[in-house]
Protein backbone atom coordinates (compact mmCIF):
# COMPACT_ATOMS: atom_id res chain seq x y z
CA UNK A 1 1.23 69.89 -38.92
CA UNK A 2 2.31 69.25 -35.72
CA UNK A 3 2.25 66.30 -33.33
CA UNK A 4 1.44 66.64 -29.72
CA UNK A 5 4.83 65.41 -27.51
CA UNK A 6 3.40 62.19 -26.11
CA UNK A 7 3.77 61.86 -22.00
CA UNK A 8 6.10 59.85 -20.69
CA UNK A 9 5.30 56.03 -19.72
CA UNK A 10 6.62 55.04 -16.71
CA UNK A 11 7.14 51.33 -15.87
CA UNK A 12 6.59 49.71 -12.48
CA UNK A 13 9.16 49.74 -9.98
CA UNK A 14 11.78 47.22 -9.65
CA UNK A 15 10.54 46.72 -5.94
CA UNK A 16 7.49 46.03 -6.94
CA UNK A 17 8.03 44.13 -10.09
CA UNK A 18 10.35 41.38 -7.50
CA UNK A 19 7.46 41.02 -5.08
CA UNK A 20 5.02 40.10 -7.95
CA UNK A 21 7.98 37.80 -9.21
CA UNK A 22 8.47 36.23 -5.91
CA UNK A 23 4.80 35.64 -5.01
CA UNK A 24 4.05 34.10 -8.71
CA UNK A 25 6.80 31.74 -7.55
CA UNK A 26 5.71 30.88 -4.57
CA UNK A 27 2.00 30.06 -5.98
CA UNK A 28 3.81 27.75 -8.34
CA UNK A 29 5.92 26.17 -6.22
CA UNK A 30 3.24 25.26 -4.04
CA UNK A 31 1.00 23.88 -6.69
CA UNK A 32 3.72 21.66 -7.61
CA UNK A 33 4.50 20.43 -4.17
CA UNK A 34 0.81 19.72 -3.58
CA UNK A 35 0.65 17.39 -6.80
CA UNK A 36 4.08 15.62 -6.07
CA UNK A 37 3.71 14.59 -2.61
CA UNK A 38 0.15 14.42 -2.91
CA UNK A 39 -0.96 17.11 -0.71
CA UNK A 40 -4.23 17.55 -2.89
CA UNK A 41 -5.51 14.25 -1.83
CA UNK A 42 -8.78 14.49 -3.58
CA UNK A 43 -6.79 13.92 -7.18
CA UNK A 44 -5.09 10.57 -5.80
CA UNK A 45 -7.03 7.04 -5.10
CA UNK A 46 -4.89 4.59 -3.17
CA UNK A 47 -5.62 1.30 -1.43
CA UNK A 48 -4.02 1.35 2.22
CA UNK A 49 -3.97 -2.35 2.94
CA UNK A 50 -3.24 -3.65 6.64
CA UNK A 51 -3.37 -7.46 7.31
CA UNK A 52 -4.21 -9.02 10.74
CA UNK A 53 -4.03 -12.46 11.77
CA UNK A 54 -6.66 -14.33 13.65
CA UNK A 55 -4.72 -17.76 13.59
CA UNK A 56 -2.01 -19.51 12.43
CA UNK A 57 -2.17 -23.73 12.36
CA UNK A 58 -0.26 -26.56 10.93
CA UNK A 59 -2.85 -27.60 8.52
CA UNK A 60 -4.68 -30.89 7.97
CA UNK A 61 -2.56 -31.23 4.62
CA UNK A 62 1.34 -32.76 5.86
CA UNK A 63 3.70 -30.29 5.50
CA UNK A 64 1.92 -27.38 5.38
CA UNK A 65 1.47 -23.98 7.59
CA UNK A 66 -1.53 -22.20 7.41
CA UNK A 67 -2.57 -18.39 8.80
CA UNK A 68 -5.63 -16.90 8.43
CA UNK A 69 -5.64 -13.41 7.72
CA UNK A 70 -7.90 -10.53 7.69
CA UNK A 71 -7.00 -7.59 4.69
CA UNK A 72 -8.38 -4.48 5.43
CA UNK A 73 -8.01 -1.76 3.04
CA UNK A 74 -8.62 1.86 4.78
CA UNK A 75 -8.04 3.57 1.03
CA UNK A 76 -10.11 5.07 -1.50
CA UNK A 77 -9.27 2.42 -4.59
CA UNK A 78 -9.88 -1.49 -4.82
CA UNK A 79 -6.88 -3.70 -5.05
CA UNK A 80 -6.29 -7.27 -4.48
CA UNK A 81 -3.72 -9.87 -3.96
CA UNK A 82 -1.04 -11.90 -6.19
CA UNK A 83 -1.31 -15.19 -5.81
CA UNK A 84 2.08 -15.72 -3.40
CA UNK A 85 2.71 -14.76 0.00
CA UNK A 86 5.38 -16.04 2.16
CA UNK A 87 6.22 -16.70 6.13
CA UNK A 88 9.04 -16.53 8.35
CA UNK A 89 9.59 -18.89 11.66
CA UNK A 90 12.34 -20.51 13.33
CA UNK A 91 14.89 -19.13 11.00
CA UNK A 92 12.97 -20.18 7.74
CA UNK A 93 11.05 -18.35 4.70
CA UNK A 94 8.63 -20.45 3.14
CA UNK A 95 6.73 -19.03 0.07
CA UNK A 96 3.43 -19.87 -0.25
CA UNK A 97 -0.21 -19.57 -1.80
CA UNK A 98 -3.18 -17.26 -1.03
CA UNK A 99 -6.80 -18.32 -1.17
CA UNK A 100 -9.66 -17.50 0.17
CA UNK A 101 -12.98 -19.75 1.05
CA UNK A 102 -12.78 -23.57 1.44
CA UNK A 103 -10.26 -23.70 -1.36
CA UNK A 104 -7.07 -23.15 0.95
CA UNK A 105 -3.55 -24.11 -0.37
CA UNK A 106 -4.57 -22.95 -4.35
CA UNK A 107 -3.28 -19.93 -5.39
CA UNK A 108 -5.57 -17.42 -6.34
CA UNK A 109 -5.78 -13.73 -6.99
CA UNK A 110 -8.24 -12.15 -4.03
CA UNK A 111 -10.03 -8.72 -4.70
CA UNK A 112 -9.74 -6.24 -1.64
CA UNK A 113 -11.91 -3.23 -2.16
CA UNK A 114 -11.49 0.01 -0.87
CA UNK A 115 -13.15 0.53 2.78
CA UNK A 116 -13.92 -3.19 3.13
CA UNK A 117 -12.34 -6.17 4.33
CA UNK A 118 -11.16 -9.64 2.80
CA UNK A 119 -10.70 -12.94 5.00
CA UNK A 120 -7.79 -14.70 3.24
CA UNK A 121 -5.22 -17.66 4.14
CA UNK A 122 -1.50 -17.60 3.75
CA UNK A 123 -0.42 -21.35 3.25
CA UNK A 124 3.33 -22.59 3.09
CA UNK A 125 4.59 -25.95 2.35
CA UNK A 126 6.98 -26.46 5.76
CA UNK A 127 8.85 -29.47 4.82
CA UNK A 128 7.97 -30.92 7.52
CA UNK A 129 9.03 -28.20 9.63
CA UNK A 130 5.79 -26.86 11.02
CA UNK A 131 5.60 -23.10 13.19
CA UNK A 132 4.35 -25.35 16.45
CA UNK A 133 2.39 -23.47 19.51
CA UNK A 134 4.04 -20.27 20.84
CA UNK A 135 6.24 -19.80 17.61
CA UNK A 136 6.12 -16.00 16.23
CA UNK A 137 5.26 -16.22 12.79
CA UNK A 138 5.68 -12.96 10.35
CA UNK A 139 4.97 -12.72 6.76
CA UNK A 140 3.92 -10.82 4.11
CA UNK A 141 1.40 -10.88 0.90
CA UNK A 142 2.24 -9.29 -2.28
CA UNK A 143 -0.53 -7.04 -3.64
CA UNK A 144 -1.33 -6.44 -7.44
CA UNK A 145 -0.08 -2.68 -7.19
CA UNK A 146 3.22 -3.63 -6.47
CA UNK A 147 2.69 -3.14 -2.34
CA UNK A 148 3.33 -5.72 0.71
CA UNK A 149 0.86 -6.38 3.28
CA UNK A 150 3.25 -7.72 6.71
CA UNK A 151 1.71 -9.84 9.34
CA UNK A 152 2.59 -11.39 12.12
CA UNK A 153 1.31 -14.13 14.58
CA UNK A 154 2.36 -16.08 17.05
CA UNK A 155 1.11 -20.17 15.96
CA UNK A 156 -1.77 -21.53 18.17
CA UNK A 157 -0.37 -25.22 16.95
């Protein structure tokens, strides 16, 4: 019995099998890039936080500083504060509390959900050494994700 000579296979080209190589690369590598530096935005939630001051006073306590602030967080996940923030005039950093309400000067933790806004004071024992009118003021509040929200203000008294 005799078998039939198969046909000779032929493989693809080399030029052709290097384009395919290259563009399966370049798929990949673009995948990756779009996870890392979060090009694909819909697979990422982050909480873009932006204070803004609306005043900042000696307060009625001795010794204290106090700036209101307004958080605004322009992300897609909630977030909130630590408990510290801190402020910088005439040379000095205090470190101080946040709070929020009519409890101001006692450190609490303040939610700050995504696409809304959070009214929230900054308040610094001074030593004394209070901002006065016309001083700039800057600081910044720690947030709960690790971030810093920066202000700044020039004191109304």
């Amino acid at each position: 019995m005799r078998i039939a000579p198969s046909r000779k296979r032929k493989a693809i080209s080399p030029v052709l099998a290097t384009v395919i190589l290259i563009a399966i690369t370049l798929i990949a590598a673009i995948a990756i890039a779009g996870f890392v530096f979060g090009l694909f935005g819909t697979f990422t939630s982050t909480a873009r936080v932006q204070a803004s001051v609306t005043q900042c006073v000696a307060s009625t306590v001795a010794n204290q500083e106090d700036c209101t602030l307004i958080l605004t967080n322009t992300g897609n996940a909630n977030t909130q504060t630590t408990a510290s923030c801190s402020m910088t005039y005439k040379g000095s950093t205090y470190s101080g509390v946040i709070s929020a309400g009519g409890n101001v000067g006692v450190g609490v933790a303040q939610p700050v959900n995504a696409g809304g806004t959070a009214t929230m004071h900054c308040t610094t024992t001074t030593a004394g050494a209070a901002a006065g009118p016309g001083v700039q003021v800057t600081g910044s509040m720690i947030l709960a994700n690790g971030g810093n929200a920066l202000f700044a203000a020039t004191a109304t008294s």
